[in-house]
Protein backbone atom coordinates (compact mmCIF):
# COMPACT_ATOMS: atom_id res chain seq x y z
CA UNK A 1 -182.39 6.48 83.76
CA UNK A 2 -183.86 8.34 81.30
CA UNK A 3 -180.75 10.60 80.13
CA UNK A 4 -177.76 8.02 79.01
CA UNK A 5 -174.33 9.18 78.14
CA UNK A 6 -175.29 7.94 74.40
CA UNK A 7 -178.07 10.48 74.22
CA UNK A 8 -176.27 13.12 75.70
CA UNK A 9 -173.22 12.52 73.33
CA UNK A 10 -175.90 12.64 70.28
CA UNK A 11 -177.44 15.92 70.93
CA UNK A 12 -176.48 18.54 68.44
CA UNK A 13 -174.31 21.06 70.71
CA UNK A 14 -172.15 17.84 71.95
CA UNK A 15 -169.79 17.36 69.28
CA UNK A 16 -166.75 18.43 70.86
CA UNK A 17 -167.33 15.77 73.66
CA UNK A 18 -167.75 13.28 71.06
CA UNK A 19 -164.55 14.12 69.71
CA UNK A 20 -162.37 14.17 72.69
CA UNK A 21 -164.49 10.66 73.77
CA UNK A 22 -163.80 9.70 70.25
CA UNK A 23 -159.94 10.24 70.94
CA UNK A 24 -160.22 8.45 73.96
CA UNK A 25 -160.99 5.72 72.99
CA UNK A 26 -158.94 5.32 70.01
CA UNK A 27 -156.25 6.35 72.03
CA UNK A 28 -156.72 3.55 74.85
CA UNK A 29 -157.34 0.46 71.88
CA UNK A 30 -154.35 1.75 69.64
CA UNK A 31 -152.26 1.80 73.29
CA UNK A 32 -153.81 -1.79 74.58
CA UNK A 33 -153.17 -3.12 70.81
CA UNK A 34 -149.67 -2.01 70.33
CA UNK A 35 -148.69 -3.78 73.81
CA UNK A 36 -149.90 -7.03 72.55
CA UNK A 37 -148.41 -6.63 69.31
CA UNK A 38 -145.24 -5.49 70.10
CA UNK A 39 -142.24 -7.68 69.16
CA UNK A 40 -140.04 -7.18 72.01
CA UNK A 41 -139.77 -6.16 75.35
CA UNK A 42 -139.24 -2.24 76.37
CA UNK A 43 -135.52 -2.95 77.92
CA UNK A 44 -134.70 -4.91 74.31
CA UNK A 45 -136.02 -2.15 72.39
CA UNK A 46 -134.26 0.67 74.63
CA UNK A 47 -131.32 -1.42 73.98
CA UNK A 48 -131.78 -1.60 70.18
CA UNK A 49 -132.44 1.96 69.56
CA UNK A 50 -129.29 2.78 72.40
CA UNK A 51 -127.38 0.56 69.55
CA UNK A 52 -128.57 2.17 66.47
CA UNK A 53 -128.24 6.03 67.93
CA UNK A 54 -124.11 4.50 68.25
CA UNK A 55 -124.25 2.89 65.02
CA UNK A 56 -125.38 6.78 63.49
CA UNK A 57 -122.86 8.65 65.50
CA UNK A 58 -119.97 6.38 64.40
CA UNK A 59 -121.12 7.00 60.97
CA UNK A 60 -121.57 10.30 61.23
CA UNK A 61 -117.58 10.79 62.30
CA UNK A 62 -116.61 8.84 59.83
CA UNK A 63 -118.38 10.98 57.09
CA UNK A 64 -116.83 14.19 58.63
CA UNK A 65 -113.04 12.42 58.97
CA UNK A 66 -113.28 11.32 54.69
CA UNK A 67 -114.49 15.08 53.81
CA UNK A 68 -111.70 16.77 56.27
CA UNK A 69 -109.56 14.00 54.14
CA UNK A 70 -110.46 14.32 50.71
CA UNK A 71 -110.55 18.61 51.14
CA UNK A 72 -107.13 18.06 52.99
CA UNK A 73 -108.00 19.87 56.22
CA UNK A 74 -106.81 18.26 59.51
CA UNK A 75 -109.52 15.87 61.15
CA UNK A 76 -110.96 17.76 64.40
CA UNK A 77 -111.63 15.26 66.55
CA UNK A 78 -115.10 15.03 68.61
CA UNK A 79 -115.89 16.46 71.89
């Protein structure tokens, strides 16, 4: 074959199809190497991040309950 995708990619007019391949194919290795790499499973990590969004919103109250406290105002309690 005379006309190979690498020729076609390196003509001048192409370089917005060398971007978007460029993308790509970052985009598929950084996926692929992120699975391999990743330290725990997707139903421990749900579970982690489930814990820590708790862990924020417990927080959270507590912040609002010691300023209702230390302005006086009565606590409102969340919906």
């Amino acid at each position: 074959m005379k006309n190979s995708v690498g020729e076609h990619l390196r003509k001048p007019g192409n370089t917005k199809a060398v971007l978007i391949t460029g993308l790509l194919i970052g985009s598929l290795i950084g996926t692929a190497v992120t699975l391999l790499f990743a330290p725990q499973t997707g139903k421990q990590m749900r579970a982690q991040i489930r814990q820590r969004n708790i862990q924020l919103r417990d927080r959270k109250q507590m912040n609002r309950l010691f300023a209702a406290l230390e302005t006086g105002e009565k606590p409102v309690e969340a919906a």
